[in-house]
N, C-alpha and C. Protein backbone atom coordinates (compact mmCIF):
# COMPACT_ATOMS: atom_id res chain seq x y z
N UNK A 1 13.05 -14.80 9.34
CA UNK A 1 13.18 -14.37 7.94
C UNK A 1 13.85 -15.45 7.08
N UNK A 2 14.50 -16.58 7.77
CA UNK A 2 15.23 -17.26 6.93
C UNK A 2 14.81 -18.41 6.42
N UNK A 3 13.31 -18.34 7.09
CA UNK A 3 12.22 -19.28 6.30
C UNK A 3 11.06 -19.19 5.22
N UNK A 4 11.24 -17.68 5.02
CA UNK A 4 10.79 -17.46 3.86
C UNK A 4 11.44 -17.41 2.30
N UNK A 5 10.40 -17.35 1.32
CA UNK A 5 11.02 -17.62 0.32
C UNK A 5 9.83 -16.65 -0.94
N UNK A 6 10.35 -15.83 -1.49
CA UNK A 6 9.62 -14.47 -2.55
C UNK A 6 8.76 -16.10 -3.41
N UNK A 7 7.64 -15.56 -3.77
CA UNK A 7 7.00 -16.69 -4.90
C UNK A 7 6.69 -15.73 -5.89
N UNK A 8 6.91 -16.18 -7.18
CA UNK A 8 6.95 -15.37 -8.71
C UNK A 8 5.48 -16.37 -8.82
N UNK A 9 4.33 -15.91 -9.42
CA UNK A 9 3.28 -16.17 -10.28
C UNK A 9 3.22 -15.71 -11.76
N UNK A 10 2.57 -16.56 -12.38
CA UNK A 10 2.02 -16.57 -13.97
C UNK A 10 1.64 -14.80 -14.13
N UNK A 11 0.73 -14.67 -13.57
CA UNK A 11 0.22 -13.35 -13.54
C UNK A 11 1.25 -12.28 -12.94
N UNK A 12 1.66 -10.97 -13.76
CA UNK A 12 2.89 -10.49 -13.15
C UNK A 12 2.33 -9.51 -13.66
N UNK A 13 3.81 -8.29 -13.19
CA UNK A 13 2.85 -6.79 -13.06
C UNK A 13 2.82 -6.06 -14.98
N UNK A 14 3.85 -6.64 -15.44
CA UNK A 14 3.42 -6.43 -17.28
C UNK A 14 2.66 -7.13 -17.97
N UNK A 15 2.06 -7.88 -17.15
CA UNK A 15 0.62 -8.90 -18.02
C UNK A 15 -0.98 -8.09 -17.27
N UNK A 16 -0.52 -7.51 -16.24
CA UNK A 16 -1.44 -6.36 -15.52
C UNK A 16 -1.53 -5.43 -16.09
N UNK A 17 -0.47 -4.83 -16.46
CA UNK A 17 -0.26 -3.46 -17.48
C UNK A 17 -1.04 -3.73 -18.86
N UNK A 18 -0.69 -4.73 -19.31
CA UNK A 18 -1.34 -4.99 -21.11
C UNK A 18 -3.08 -5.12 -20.54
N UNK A 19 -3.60 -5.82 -19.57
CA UNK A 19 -4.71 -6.04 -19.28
C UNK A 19 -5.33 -4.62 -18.92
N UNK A 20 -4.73 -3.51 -18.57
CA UNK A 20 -4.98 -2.44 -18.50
C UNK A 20 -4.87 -1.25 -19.25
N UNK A 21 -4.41 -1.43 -20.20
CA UNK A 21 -3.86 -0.62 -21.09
C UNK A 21 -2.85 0.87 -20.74
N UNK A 22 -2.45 0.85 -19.20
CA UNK A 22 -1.22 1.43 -19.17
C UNK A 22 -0.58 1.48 -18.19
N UNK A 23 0.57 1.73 -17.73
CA UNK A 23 1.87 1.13 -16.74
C UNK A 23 1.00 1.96 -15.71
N UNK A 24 2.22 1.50 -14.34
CA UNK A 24 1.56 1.74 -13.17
C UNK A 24 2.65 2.28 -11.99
N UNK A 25 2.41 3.37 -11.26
CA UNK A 25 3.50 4.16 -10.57
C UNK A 25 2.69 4.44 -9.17
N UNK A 26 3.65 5.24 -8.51
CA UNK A 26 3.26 6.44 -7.03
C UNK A 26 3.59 7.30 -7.40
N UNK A 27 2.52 8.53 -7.71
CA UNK A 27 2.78 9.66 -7.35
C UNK A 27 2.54 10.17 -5.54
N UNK A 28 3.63 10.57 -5.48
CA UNK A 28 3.65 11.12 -3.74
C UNK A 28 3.51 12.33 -3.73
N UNK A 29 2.20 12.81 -2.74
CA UNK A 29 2.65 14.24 -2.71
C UNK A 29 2.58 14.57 -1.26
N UNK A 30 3.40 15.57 -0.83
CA UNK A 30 4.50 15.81 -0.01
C UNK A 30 4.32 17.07 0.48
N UNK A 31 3.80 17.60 1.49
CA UNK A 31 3.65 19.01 2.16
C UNK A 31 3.05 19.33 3.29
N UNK A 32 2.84 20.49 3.98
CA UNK A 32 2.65 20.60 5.26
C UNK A 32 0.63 20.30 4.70
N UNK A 33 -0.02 20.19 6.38
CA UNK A 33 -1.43 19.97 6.60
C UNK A 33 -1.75 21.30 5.92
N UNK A 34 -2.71 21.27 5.21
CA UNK A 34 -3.74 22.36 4.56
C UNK A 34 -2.96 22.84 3.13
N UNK A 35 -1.92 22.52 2.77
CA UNK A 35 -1.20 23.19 1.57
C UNK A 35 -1.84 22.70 0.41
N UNK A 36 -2.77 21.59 0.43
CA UNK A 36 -3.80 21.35 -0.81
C UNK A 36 -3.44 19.96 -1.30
N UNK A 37 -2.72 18.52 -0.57
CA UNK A 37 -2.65 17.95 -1.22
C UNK A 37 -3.11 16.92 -1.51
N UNK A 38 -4.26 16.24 -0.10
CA UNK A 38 -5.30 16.00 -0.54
C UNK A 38 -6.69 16.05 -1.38
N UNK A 39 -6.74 17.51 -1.71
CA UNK A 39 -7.34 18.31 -2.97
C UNK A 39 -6.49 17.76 -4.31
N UNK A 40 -5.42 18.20 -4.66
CA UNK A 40 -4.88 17.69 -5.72
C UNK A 40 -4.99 16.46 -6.15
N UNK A 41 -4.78 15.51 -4.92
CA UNK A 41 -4.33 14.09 -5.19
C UNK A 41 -5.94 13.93 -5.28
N UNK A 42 -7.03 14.09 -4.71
CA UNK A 42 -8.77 13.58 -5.76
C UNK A 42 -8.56 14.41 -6.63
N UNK A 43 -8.45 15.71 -7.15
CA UNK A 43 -8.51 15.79 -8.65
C UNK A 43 -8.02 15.30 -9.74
N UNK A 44 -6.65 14.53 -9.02
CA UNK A 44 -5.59 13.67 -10.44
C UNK A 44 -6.87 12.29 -10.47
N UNK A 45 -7.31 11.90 -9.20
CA UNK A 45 -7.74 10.77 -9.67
C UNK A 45 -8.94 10.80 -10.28
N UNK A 46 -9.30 11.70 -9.98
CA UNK A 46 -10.55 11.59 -10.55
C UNK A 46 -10.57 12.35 -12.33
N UNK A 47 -9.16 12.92 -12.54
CA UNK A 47 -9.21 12.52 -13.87
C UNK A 47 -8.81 11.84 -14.61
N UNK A 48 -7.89 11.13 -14.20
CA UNK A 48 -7.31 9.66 -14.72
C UNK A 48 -8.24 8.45 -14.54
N UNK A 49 -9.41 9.07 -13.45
CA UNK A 49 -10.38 7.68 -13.76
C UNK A 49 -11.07 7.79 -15.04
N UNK A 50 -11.57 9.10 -15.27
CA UNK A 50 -12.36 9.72 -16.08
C UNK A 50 -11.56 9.27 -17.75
N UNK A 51 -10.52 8.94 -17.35
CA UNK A 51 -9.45 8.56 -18.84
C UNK A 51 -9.41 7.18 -18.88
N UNK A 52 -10.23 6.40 -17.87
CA UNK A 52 -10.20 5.09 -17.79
C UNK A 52 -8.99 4.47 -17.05
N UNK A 53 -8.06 5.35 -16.64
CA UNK A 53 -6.75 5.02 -15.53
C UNK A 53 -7.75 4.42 -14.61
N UNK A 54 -6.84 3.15 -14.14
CA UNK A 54 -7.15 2.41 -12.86
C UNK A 54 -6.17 3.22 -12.09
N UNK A 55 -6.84 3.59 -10.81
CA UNK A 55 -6.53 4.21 -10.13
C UNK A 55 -6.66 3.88 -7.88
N UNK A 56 -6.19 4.07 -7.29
CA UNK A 56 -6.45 4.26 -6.14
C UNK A 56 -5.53 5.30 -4.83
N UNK A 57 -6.49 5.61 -4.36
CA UNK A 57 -5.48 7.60 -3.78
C UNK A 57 -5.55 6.65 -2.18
N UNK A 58 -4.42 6.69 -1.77
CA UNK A 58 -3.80 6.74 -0.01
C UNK A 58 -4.05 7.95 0.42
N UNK A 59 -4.58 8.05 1.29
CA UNK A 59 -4.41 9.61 2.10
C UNK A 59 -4.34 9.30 3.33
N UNK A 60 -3.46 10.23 4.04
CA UNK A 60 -3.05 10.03 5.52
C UNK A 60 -3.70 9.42 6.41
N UNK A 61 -4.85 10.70 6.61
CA UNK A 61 -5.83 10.54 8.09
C UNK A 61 -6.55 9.32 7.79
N UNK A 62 -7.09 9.20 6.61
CA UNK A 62 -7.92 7.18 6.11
C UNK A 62 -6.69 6.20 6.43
N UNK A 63 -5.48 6.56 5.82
CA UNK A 63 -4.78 5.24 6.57
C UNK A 63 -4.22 5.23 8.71
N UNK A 64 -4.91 6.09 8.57
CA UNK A 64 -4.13 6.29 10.31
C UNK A 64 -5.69 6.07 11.09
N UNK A 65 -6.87 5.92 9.91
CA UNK A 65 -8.20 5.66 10.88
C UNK A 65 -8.43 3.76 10.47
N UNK A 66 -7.41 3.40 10.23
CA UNK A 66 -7.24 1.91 9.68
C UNK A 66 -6.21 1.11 9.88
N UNK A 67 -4.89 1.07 8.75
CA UNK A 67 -4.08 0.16 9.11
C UNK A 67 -3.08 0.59 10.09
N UNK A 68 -2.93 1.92 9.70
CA UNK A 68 -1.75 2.17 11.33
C UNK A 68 -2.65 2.94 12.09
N UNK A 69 -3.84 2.60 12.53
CA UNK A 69 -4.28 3.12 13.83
C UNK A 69 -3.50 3.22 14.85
N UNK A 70 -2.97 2.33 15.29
CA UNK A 70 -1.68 1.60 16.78
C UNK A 70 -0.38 2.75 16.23
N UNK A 71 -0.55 3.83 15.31
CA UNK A 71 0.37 4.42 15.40
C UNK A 71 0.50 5.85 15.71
N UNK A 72 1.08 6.23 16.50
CA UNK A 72 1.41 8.01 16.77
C UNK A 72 1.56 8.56 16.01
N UNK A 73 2.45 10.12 16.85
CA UNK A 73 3.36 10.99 15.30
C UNK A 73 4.49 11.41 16.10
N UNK A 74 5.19 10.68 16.78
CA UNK A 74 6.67 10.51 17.36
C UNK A 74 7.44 10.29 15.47
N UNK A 75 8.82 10.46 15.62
CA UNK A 75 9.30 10.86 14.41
C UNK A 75 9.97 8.75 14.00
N UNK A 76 9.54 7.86 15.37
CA UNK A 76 9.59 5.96 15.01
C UNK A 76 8.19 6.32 14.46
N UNK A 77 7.46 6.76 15.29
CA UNK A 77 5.94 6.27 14.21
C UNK A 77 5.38 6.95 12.84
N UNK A 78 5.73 8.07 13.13
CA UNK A 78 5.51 8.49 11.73
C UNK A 78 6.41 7.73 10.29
N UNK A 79 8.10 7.57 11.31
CA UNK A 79 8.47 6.66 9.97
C UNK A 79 8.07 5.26 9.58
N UNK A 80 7.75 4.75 10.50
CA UNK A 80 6.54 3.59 10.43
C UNK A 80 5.45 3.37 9.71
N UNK A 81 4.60 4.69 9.90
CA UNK A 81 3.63 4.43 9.38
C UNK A 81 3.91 5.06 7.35
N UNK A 82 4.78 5.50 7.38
CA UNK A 82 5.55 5.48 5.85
C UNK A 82 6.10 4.66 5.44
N UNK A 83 6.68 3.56 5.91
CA UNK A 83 7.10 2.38 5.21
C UNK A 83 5.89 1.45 5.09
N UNK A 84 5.15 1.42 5.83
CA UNK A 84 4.06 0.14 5.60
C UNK A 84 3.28 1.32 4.27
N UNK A 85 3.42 2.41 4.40
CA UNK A 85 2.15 3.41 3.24
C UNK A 85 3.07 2.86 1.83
N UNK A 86 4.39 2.90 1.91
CA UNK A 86 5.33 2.46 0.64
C UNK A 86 4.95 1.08 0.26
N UNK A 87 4.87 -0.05 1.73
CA UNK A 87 4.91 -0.95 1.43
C UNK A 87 3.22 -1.76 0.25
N UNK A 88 2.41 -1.05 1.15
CA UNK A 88 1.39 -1.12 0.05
C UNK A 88 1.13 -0.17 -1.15
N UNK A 89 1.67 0.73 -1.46
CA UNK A 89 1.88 1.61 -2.34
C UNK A 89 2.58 0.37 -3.68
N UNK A 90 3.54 -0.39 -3.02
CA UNK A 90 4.27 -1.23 -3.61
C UNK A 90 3.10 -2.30 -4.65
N UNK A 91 2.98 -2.67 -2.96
CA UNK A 91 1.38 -4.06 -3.55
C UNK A 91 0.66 -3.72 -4.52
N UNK A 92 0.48 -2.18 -4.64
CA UNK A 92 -0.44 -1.81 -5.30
C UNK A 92 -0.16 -1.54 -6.52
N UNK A 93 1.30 -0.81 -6.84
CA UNK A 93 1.96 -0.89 -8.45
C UNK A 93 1.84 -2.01 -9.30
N UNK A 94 2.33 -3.25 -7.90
CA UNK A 94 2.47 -4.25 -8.60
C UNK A 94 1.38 -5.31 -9.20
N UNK A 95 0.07 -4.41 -8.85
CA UNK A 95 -1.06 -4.83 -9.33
C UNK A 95 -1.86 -3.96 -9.92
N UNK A 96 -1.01 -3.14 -11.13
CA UNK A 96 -0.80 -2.69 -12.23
C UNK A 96 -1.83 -1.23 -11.47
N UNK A 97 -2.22 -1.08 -10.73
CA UNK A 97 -2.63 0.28 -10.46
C UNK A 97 -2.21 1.50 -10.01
N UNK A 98 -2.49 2.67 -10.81
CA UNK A 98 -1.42 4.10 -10.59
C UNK A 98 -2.05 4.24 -9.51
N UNK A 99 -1.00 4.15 -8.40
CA UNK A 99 -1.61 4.53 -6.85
C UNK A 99 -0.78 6.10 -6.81
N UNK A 100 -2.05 7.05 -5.60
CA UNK A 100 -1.93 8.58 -5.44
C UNK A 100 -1.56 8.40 -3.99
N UNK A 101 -0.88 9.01 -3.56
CA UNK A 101 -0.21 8.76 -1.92
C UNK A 101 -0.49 10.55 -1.84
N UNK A 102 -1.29 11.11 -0.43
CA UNK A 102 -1.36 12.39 -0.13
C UNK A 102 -0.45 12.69 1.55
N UNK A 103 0.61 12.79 1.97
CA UNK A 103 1.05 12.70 2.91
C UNK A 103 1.75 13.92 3.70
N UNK A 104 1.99 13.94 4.64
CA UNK A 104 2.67 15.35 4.84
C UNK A 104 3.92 14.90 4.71
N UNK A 105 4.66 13.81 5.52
CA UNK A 105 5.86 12.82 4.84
C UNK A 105 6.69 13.76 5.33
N UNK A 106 7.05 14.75 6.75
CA UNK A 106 8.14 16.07 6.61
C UNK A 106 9.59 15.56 6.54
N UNK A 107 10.05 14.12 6.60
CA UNK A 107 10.96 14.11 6.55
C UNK A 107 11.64 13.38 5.23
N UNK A 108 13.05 13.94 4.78
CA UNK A 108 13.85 13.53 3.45
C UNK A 108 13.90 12.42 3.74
N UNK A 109 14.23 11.72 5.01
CA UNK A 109 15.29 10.25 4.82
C UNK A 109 13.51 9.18 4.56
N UNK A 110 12.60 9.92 5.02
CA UNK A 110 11.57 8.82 5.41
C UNK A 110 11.07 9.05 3.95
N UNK A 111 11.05 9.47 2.67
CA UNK A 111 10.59 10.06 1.42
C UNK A 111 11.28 9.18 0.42
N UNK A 112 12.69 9.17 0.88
CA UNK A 112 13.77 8.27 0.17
C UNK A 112 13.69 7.03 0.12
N UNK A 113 13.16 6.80 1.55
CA UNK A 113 12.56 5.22 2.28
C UNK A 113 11.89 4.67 1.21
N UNK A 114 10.88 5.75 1.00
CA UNK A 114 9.11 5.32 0.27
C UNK A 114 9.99 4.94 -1.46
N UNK A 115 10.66 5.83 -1.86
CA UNK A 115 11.19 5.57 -3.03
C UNK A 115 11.92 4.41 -3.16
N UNK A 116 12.46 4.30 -2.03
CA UNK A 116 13.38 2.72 -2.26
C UNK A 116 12.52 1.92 -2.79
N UNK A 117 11.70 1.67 -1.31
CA UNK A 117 10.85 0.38 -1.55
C UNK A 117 9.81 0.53 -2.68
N UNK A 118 9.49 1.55 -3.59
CA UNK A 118 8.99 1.27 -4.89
C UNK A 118 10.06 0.81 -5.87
N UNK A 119 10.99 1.75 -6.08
CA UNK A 119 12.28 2.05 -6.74
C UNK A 119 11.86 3.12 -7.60
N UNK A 120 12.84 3.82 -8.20
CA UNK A 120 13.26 5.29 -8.61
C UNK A 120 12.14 5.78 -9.61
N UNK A 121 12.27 4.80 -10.71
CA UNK A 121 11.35 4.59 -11.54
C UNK A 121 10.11 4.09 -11.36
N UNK A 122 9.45 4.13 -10.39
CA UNK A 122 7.79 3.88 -10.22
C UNK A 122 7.61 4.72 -8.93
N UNK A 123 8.32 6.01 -8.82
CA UNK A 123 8.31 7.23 -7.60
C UNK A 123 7.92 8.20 -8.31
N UNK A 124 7.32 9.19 -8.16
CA UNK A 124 7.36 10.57 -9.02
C UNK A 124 6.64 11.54 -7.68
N UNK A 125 7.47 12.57 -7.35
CA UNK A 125 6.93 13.14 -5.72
C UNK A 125 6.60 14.60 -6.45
N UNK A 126 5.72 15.14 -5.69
CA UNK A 126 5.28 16.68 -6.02
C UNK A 126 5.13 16.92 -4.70
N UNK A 127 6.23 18.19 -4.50
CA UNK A 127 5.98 18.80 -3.29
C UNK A 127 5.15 20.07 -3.22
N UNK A 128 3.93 19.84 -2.80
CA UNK A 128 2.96 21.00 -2.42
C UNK A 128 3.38 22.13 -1.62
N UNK A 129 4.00 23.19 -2.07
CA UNK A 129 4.88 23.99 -1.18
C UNK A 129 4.42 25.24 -0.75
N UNK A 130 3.02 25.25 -0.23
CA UNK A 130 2.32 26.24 0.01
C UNK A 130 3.29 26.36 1.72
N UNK A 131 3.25 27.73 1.53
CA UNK A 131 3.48 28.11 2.95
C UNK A 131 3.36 28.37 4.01
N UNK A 132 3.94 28.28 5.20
CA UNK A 132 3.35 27.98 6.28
C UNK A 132 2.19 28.83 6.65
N UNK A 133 2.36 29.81 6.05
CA UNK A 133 1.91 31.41 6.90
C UNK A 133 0.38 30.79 5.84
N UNK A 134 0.06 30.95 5.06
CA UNK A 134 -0.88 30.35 4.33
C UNK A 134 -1.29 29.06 4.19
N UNK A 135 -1.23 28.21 5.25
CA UNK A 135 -1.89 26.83 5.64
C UNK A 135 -2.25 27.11 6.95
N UNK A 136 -1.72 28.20 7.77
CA UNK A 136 -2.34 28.25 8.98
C UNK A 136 -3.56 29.22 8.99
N UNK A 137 -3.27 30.24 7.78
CA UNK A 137 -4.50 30.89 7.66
C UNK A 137 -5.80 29.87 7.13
N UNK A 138 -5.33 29.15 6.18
CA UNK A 138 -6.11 28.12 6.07
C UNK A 138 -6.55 27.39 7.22
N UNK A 139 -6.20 26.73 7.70
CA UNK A 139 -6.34 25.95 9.07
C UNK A 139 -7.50 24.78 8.71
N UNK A 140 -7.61 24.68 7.81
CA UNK A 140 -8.85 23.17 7.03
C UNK A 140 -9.78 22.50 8.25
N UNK A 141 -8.88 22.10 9.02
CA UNK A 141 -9.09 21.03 10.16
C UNK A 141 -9.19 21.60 11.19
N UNK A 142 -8.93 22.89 11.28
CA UNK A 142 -8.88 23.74 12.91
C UNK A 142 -7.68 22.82 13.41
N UNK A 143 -6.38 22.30 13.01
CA UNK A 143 -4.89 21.49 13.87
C UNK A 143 -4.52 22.80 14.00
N UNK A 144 -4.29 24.15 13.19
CA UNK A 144 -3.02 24.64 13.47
C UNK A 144 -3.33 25.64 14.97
N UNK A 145 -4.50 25.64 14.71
CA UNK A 145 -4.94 26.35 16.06
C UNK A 145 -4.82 25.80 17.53
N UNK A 146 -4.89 24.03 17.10
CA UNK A 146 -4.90 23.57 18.64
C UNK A 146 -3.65 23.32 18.68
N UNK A 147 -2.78 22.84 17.69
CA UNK A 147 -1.19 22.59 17.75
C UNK A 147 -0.54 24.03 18.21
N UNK A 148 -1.00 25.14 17.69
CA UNK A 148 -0.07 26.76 18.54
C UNK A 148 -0.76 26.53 20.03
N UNK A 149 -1.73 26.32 20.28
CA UNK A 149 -2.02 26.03 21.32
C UNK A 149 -1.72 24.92 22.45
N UNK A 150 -0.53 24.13 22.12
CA UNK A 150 0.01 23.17 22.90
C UNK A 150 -0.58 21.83 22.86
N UNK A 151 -1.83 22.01 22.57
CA UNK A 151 -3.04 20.75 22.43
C UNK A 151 -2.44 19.84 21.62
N UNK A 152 -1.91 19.43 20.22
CA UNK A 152 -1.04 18.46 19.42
C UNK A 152 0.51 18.49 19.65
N UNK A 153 0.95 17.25 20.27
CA UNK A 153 2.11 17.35 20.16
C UNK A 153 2.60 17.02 18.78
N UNK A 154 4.03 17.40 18.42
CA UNK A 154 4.49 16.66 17.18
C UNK A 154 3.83 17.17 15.91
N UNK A 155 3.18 18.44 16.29
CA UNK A 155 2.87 18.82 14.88
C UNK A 155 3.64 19.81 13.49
N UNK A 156 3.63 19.10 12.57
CA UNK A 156 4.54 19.45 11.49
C UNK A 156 4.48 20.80 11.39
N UNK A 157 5.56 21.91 11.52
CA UNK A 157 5.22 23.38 10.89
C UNK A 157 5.08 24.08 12.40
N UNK A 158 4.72 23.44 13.56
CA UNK A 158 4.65 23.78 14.87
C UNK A 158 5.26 23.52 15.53
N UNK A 159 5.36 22.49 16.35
CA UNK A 159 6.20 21.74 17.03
C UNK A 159 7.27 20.38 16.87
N UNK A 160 7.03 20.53 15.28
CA UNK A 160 7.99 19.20 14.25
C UNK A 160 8.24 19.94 13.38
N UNK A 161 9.51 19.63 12.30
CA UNK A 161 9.68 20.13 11.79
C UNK A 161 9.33 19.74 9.89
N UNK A 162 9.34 20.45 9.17
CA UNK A 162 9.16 19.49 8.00
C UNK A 162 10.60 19.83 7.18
N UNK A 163 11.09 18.94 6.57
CA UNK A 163 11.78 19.30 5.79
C UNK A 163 11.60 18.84 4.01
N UNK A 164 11.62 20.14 3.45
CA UNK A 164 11.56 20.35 1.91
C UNK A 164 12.45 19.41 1.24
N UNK A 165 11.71 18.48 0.19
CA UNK A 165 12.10 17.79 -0.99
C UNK A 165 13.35 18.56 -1.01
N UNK A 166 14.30 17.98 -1.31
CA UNK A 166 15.86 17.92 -2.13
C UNK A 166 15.47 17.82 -3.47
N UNK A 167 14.63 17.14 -4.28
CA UNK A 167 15.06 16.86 -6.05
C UNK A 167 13.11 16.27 -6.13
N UNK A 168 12.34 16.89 -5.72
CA UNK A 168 10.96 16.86 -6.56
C UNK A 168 10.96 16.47 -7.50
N UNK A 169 9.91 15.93 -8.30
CA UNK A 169 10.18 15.57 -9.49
C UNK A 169 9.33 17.06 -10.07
N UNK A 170 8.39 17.94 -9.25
CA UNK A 170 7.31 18.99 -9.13
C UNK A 170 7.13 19.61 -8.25
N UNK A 171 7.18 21.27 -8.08
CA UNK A 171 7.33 21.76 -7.19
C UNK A 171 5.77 22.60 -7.33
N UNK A 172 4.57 22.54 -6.71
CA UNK A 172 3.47 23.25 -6.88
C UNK A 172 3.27 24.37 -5.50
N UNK A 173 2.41 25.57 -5.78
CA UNK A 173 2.53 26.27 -4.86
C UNK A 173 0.96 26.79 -5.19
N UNK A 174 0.10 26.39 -4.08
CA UNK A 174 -1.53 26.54 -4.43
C UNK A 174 -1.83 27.78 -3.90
N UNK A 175 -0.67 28.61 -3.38
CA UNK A 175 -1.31 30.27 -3.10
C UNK A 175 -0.83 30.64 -4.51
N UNK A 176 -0.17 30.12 -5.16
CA UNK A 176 0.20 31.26 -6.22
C UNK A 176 -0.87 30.54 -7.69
N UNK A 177 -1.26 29.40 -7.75
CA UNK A 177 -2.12 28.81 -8.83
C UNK A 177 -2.93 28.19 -8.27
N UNK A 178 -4.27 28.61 -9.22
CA UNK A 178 -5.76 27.89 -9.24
C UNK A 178 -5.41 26.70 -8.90
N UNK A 179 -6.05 25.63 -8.16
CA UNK A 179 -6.02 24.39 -8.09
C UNK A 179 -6.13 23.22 -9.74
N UNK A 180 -7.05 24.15 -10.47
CA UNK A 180 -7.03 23.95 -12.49
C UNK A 180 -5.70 23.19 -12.78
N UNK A 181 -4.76 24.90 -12.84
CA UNK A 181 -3.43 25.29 -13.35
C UNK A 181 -2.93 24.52 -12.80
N UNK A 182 -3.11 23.78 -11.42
CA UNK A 182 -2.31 22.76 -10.77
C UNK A 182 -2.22 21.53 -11.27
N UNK A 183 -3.53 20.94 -11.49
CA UNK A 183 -3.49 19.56 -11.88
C UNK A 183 -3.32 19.24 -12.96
N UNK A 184 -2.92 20.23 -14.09
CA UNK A 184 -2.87 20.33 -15.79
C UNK A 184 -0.99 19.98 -15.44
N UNK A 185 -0.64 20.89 -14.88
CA UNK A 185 1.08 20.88 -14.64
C UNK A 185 1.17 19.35 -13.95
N UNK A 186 0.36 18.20 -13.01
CA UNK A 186 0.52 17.44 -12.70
C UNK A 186 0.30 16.50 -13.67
N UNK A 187 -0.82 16.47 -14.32
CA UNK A 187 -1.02 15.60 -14.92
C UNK A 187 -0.29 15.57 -16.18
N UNK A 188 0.03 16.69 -17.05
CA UNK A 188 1.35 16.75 -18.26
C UNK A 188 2.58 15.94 -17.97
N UNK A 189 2.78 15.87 -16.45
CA UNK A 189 4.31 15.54 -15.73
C UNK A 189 3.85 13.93 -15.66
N UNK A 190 2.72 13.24 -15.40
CA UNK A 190 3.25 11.76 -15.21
C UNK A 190 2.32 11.12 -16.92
N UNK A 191 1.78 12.03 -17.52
CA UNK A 191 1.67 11.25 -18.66
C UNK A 191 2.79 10.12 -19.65
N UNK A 192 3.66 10.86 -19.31
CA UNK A 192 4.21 9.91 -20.14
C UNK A 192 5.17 8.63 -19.67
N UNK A 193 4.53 8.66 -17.94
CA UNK A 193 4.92 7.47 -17.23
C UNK A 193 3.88 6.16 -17.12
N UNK A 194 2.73 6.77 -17.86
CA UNK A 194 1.39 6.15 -18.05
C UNK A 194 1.58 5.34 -19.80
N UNK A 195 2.60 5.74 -20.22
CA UNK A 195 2.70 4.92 -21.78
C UNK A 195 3.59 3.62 -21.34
């Protein structure tokens, strides 16, 4: 490490922003498998593309069928594979695009992680707080069935635990609102991180 050295270029992330016509953040969203937040996170983007937002959405299972393939869901790899998701989450602010992160993320300290390495002000988390009892009825993927069934180890809500946002910036709950009503309350909340 003590042979490297950070390089600043001409091109920087507020000459990206003016070339785009508006600033650039992570929204994280944060909840157990099936609570909707891969649903949410394509409907924000796909209306902020529709607004001409440059945009690009992270979602779990695409980054775990790619850059952290070589990684588990032991509670080293899962925090692993959240710092490298921050770390390009990062790359990606800083090349003026509002990046969408969809993660289950169950733990606080590994959430805080992701916020560091953006910093405070280019974080904005919505915790999808559908409940357990109603993501297993859901079951999207058929996991919660093979995880009660011993078949997944390490699964969040089963055999891991998740733990709930401390200070959300958004708390959504998709048994109690239309998926609509959802993304109107999301998207009101980072508009004016987009000026």
């Amino acid at each position: 490490m003590n042979n490297l050295t950070e390089h600043h270029f001409t091109v920087d992330r507020p000459k990206r922003s003016d070339l785009n016509k508006h600033q650039s953040f992570l929204v994280w969203f944060t909840g157990l498998s099936g609570s909707g937040k891969s649903t949410l996170a394509n409907l924000l983007e796909s209306k902020l593309h529709g607004k001409g937002t440059h945009t690009y959405l992270l979602d779990g299972d695409n980054i775990r069928l790619g850059l952290n393939k070589d990684l588990g869901f032991t509670e080293n790899d899962r925090s692993e594979n959240l710092r490298r998701i921050g770390e390009v989450g990062k790359l990606m602010v800083d090349a003026g695009i509002v990046t969408i992160a969809a993660f289950v993320s169950p733990f606080e300290q590994d959430r805080k992680m992701v916020q560091e390495i953006l910093g405070k002000e280019n974080y904005i988390e919505i915790f999808v707080s559908t409940p357990l009892e109603e993501c297993i009825r859901r079951d999207v993927k058929g996991l919660y069935k093979r995880a009660l069934n011993g078949e997944i180890p390490y699964f969040t809500g089963v055999s891991s635990p998740y733990e709930a946002p401390e200070n959300p910036d958004l708390i959504i709950d998709t048994t109690n609102l239309d998926f609509d009503t959802c993304l109107e309350k999301i998207y009101q909340l980072i508009q004016t991180h987009l000026k």
